[in-house]
Protein backbone atom coordinates (compact mmCIF):
# COMPACT_ATOMS: atom_id res chain seq x y z
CA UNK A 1 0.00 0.00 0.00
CA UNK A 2 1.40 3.60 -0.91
CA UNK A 3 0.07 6.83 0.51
CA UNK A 4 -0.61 9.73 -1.81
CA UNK A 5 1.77 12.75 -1.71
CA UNK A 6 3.62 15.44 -3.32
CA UNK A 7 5.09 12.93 -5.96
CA UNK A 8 1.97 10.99 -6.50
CA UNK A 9 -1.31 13.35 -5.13
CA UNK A 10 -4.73 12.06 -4.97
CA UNK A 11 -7.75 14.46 -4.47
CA UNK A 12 -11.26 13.70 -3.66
CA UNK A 13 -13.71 16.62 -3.27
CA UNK A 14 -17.97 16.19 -3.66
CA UNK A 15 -18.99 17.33 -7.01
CA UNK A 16 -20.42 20.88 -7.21
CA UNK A 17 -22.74 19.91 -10.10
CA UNK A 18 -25.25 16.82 -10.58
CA UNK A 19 -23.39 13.56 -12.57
CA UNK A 20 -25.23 11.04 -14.69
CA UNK A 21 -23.88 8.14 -16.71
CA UNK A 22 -25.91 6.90 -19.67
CA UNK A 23 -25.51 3.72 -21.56
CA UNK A 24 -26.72 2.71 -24.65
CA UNK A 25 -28.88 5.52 -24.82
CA UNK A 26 -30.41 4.92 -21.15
CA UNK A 27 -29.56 7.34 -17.70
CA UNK A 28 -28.12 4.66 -15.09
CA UNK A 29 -26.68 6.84 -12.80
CA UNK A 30 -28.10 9.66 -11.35
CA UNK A 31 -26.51 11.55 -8.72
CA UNK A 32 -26.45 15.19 -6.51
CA UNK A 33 -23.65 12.85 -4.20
CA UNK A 34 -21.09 11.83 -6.20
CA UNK A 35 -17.62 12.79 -5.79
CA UNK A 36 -14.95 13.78 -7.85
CA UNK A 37 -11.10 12.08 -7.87
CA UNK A 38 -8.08 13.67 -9.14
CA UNK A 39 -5.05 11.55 -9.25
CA UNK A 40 -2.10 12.97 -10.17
CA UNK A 41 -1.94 13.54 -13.91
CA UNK A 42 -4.76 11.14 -14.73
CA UNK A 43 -8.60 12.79 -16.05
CA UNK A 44 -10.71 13.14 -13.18
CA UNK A 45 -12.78 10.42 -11.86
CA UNK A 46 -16.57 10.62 -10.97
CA UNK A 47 -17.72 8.02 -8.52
CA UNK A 48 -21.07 7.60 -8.01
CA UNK A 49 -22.76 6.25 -5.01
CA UNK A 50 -24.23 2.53 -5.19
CA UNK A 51 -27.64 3.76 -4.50
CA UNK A 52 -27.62 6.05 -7.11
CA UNK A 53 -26.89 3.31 -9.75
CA UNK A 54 -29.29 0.98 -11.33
CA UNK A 55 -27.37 -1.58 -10.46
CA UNK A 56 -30.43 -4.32 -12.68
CA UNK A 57 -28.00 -3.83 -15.57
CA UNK A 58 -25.09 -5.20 -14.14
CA UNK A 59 -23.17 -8.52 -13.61
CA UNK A 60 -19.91 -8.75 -11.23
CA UNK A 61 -17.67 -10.45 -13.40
CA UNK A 62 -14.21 -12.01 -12.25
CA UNK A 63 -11.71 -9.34 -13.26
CA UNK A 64 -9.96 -7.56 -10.61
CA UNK A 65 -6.93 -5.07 -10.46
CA UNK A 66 -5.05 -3.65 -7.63
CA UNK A 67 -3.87 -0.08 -7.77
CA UNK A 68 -1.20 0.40 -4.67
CA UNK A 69 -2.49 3.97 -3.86
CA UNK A 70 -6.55 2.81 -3.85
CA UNK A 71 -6.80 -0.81 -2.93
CA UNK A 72 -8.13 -3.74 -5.17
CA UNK A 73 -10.80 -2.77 -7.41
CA UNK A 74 -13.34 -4.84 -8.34
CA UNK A 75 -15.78 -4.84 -11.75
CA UNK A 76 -18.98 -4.94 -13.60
CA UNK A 77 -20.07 -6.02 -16.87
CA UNK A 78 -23.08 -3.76 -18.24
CA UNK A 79 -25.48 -5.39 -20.52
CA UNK A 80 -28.38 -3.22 -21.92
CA UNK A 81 -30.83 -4.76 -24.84
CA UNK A 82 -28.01 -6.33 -27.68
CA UNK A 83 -25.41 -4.04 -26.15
CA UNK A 84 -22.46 -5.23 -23.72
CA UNK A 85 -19.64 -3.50 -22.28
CA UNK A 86 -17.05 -5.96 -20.58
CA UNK A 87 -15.60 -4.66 -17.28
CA UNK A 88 -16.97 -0.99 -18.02
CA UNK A 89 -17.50 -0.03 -14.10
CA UNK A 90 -15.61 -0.50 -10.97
CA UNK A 91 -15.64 -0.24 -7.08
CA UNK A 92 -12.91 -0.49 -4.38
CA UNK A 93 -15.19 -2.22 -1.87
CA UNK A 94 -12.34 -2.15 0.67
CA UNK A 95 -10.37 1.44 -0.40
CA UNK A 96 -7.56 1.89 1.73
CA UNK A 97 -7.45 4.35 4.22
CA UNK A 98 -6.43 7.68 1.87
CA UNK A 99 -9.05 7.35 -0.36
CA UNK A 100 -12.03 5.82 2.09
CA UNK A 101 -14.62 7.97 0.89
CA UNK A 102 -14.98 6.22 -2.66
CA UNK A 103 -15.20 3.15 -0.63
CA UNK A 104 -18.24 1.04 -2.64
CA UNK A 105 -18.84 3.95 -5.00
CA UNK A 106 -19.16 3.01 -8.73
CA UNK A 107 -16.96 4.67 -11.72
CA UNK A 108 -17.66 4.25 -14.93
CA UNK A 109 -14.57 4.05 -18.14
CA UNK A 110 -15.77 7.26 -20.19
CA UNK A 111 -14.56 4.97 -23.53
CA UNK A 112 -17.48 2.70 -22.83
CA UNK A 113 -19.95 4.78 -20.83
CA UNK A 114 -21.03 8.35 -21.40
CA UNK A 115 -20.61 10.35 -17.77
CA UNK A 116 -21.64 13.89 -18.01
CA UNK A 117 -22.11 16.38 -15.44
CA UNK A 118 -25.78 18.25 -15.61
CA UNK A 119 -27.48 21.36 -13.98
CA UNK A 120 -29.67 20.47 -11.10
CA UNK A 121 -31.81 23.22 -11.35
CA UNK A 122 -32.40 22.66 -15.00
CA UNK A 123 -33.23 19.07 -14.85
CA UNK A 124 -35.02 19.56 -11.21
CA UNK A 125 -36.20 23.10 -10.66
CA UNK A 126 -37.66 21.89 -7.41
CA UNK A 127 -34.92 19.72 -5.97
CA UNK A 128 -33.17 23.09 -4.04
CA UNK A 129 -36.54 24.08 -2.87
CA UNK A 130 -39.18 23.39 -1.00
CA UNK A 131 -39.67 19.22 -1.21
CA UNK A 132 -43.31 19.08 0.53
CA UNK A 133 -45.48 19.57 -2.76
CA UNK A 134 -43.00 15.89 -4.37
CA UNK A 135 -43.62 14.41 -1.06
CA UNK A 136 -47.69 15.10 -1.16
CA UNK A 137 -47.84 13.87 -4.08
CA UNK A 138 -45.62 10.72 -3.26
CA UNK A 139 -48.37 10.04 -0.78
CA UNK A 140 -51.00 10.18 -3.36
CA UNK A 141 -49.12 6.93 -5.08
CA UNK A 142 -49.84 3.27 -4.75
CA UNK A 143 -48.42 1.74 -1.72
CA UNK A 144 -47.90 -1.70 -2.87
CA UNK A 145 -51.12 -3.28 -2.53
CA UNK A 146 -53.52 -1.41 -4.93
CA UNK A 147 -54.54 1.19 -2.38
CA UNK A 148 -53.25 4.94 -2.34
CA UNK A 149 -51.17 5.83 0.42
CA UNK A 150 -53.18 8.99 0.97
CA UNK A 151 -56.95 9.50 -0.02
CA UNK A 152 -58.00 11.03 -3.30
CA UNK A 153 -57.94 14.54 -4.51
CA UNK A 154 -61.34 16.69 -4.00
CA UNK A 155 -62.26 17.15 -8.29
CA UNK A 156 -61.32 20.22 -9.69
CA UNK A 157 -63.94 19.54 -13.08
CA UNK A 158 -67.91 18.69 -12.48
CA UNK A 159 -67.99 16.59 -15.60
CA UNK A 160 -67.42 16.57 -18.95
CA UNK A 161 -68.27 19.12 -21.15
CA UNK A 162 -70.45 20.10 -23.98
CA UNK A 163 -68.22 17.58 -26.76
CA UNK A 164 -66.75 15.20 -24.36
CA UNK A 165 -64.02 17.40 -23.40
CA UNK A 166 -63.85 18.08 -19.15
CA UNK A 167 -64.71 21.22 -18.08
């Protein structure tokens, strides 16, 4: 195990915008937590937390590499409709000690995976704000068994109109 420093630094600092990661055409990361890793002359990496994945497209395979600075990293195969990409994300389950934050987070390699960073407020306006009108609604969805969580809405139409339309 080495230690990052002045001849080999590693940074890790929380990303200041939203990530995503789409493959074959289809968002499967999503994230306002990911964080961002700098190692020393290498692009920066975007690790995304394992919640934030949809994980339904993946299979662990058997390949495994050990980087002295980050621990042994482990990886996942991606397989989306007719498309596969072998060994296209990875995860240090078990990071060592210097870079423990990105402990079970998921990267993705940028030649097989698109990762792009996106405006929050643009794709969410409501995300920074005030969250009790998403979680009203929430309540308003089925809770599993075919009932509503919440009772219905009072209507806002008497009926439909004149040609069928609702007024």
């Amino acid at each position: 195990m080495k230690t990052p420093g002045p001849d080999h630094p590693i940074t890790i600092r929380p990303a200041e915008k939203r990530w995503r990661a789409r493959f074959a055409g289809h968002v499967i990361a999503d994230s306002a937590d990911a964080l961002v890793l700098k190692e020393a002359t290498y692009p920066e990496v975007i690790y995304f937390p394992r919640d934030d994945v949809s994980m339904d497209y993946m299979a662990r395979t058997a390949h495994a590499t050990t980087c002295p600075y980050k621990g042994e990293a482990a990886y996942y195969t991606l397989k989306m409709h007719s498309e596969i990409a072998e060994s296209a994300v990875w995860t240090y389950e078990q990071a060592y000690p210097a870079v423990q934050a990105i402990e079970g987070r998921l990267a993705f390699y940028p030649d097989k995976v698109e990762v792009y960073e996106v405006d929050d407020a643009a794709v969410n306006p409501d995300h920074a704000g005030d969250r009790s009108r998403v979680d009203e609604i929430v309540q308003h969805t089925d809770a599993g068994d075919g009932h509503a969580q919440r009772g219905s809405w009072e209507s806002n139409v008497d009926g439909p109109g004149p040609e069928g339309g609702v007024r």
